[in-house]
C-alpha atoms as a PDB file:
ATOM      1  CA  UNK A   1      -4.920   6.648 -15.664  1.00  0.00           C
ATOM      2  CA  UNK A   2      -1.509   6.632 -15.553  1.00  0.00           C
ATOM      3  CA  UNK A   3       0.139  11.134 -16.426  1.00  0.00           C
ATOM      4  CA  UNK A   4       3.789  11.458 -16.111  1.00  0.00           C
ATOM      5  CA  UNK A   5       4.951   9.779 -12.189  1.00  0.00           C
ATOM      6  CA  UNK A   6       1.471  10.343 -11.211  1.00  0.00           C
ATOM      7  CA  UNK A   7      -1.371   7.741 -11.478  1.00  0.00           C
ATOM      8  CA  UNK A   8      -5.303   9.386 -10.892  1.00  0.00           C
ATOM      9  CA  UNK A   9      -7.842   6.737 -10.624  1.00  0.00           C
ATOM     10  CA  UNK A  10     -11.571   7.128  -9.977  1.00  0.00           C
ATOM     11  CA  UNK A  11     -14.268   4.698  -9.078  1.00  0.00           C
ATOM     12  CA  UNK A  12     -18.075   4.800  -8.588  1.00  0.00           C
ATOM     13  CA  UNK A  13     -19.437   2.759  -5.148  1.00  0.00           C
ATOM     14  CA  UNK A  14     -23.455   2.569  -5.753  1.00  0.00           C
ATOM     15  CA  UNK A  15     -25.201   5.024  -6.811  1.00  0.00           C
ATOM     16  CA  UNK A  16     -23.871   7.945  -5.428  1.00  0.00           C
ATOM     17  CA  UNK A  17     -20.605   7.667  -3.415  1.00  0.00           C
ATOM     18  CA  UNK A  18     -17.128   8.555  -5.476  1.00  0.00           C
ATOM     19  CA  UNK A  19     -13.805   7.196  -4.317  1.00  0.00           C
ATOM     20  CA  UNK A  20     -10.821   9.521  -5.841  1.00  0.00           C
ATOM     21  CA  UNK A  21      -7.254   7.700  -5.727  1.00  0.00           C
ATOM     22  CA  UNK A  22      -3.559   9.550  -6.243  1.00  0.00           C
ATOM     23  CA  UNK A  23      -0.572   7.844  -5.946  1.00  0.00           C
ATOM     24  CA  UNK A  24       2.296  10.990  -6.815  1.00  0.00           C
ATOM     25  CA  UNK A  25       6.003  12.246  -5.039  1.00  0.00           C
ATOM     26  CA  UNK A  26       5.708  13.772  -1.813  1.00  0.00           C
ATOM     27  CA  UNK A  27       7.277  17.038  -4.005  1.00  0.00           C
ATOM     28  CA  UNK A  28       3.287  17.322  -4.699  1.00  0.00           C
ATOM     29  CA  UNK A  29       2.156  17.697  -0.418  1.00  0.00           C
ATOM     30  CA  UNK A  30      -0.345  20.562  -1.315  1.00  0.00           C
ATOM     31  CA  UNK A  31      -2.332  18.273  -4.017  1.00  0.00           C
ATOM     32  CA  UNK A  32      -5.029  17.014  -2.108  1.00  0.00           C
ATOM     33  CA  UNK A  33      -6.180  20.413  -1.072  1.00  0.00           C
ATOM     34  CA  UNK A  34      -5.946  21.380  -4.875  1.00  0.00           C
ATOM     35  CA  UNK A  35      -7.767  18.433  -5.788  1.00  0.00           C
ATOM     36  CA  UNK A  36     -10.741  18.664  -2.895  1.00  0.00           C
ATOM     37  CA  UNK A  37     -11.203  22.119  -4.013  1.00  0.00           C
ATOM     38  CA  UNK A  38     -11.439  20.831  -7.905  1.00  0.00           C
ATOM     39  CA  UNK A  39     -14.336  18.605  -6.936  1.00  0.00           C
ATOM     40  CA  UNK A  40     -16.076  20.620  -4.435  1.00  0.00           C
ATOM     41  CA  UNK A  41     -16.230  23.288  -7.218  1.00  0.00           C
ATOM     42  CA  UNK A  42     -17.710  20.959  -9.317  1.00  0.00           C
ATOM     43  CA  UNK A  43     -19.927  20.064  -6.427  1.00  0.00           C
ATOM     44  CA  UNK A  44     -19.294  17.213  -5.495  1.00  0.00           C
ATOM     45  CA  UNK A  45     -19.819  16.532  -1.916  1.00  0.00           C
ATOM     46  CA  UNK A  46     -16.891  16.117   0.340  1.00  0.00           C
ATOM     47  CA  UNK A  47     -17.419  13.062   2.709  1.00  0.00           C
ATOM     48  CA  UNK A  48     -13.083  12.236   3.909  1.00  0.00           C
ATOM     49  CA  UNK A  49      -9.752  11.833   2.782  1.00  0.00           C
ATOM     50  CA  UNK A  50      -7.070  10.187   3.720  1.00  0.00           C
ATOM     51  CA  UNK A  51      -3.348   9.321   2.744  1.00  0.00           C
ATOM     52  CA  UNK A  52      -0.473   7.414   3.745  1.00  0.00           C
ATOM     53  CA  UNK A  53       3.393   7.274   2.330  1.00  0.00           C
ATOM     54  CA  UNK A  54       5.417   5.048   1.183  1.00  0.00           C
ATOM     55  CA  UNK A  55       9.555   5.819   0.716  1.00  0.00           C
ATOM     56  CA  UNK A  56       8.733   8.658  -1.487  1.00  0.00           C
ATOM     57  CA  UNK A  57       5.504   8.341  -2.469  1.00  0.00           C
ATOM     58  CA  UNK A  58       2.261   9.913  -1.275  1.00  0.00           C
ATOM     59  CA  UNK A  59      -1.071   7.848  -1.834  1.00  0.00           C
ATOM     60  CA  UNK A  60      -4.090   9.855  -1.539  1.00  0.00           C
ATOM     61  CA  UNK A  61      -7.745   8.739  -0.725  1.00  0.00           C
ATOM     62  CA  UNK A  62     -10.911  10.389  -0.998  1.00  0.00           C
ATOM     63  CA  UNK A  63     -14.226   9.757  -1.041  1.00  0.00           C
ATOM     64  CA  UNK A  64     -17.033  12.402  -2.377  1.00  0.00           C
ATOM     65  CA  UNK A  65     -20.849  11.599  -2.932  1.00  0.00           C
ATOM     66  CA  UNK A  66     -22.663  12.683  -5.931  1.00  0.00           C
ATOM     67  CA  UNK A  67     -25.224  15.585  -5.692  1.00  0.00           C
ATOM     68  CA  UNK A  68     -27.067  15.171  -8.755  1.00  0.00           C
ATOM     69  CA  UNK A  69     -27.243  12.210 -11.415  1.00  0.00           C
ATOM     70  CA  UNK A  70     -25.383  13.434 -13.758  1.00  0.00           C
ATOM     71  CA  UNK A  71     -22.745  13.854 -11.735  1.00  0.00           C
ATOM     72  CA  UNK A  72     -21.961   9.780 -13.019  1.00  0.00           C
ATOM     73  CA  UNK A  73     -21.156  10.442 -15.956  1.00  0.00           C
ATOM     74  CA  UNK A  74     -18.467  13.477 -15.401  1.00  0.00           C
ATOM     75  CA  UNK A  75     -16.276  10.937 -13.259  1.00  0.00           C
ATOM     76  CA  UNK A  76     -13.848  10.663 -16.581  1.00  0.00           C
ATOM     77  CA  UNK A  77     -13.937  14.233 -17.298  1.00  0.00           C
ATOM     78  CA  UNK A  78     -13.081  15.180 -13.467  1.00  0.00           C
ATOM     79  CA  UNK A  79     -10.498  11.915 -13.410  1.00  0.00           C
ATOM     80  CA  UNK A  80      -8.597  13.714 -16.948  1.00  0.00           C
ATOM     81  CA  UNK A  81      -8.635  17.136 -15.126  1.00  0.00           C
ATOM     82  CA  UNK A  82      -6.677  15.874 -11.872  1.00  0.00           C
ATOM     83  CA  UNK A  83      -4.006  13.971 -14.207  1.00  0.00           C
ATOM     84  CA  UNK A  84      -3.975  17.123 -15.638  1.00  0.00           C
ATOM     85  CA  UNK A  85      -3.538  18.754 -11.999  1.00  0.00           C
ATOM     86  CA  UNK A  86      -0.751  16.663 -11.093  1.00  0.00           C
ATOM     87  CA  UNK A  87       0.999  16.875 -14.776  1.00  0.00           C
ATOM     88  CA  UNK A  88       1.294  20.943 -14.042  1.00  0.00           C
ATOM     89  CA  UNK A  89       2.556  20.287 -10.501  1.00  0.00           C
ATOM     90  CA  UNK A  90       5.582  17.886 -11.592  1.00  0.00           C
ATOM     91  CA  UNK A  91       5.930  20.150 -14.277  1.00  0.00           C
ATOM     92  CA  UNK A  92       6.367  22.585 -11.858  1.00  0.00           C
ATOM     93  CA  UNK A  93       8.664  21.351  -9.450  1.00  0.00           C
ATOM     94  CA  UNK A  94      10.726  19.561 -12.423  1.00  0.00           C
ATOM     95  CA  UNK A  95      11.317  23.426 -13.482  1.00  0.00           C
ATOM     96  CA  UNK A  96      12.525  24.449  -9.844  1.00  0.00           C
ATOM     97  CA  UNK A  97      14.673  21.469  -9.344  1.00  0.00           C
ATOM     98  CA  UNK A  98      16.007  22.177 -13.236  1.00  0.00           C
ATOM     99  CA  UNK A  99      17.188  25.788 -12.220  1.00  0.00           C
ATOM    100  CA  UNK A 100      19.549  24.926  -9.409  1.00  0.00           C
ATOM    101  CA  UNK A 101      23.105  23.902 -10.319  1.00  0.00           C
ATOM    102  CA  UNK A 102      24.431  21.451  -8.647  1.00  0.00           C
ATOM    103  CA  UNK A 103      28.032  21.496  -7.632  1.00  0.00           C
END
C-alpha cells in the first residue's frame, strides 16, 4: 500500500506467522519502534526485525506471529494504521523542514 513516500506492506506466512514490510526516508529512524509497539498493543507477538538502507531510504522488516485466529483477518486494518503511522511522521518532519528558511 503505497501513503505519501512511504510504502507499508503486510503478508501472512501459514497460519500464524506475519511478515510487516516499510520501505520510508531515513527522516523516519524512530518508526520501527512506533510500529513494534502498534502491533504488540494489538498483541501480536514479536518474533525479529530487521532493516537495511539504501542512499536514503530505510527498509524495515519484521516478523510477528498471530496469537489468536482472528488476528488474520485484522492484517488490513493493522497494514492501513501503519500507512497511517508513517503519513503523520512525513507530515511531521515536512512541517519542521517547512519552518526553516533557507538562505
Amino acid at each position: 500500500m503505497q501513503s505519501c513516500s512511504s510504502t507499508v506492506s503486510a503478508s501472512l506466512l501459514g497460519d500464524r506467522d506475519v511478515t510487516i514490510q516499510i520501505s520510508t526516508y531515513e527522516a523516519n529512524r524512530s518508526l520501527l519502534s512506533e510500529a513494534i509497539g502498534i502491533l504488540e498493543k494489538e498483541e501480536f507477538q514479536f518474533m525479529n526485525a530487521s532493516f537495511n538502507s539504501f542512499r536514503e531510504r530505510l527498509f524495515y522488516n519484521m516478523h510477528f506471529q498471530v496469537q489468536r485466529p482472528d488476528q488474520v483477518m485484522e492484517i488490513e486494518i493493522l497494514r492501513r494504521k501503519l500507512s497511517t503511522l508513517c503519513e503523520k511522521r512525513e507530515d511531521k518532519v515536512n512541517s519542521t523542514l517547512s519552518s526553516f528558511k533557507f538562505i
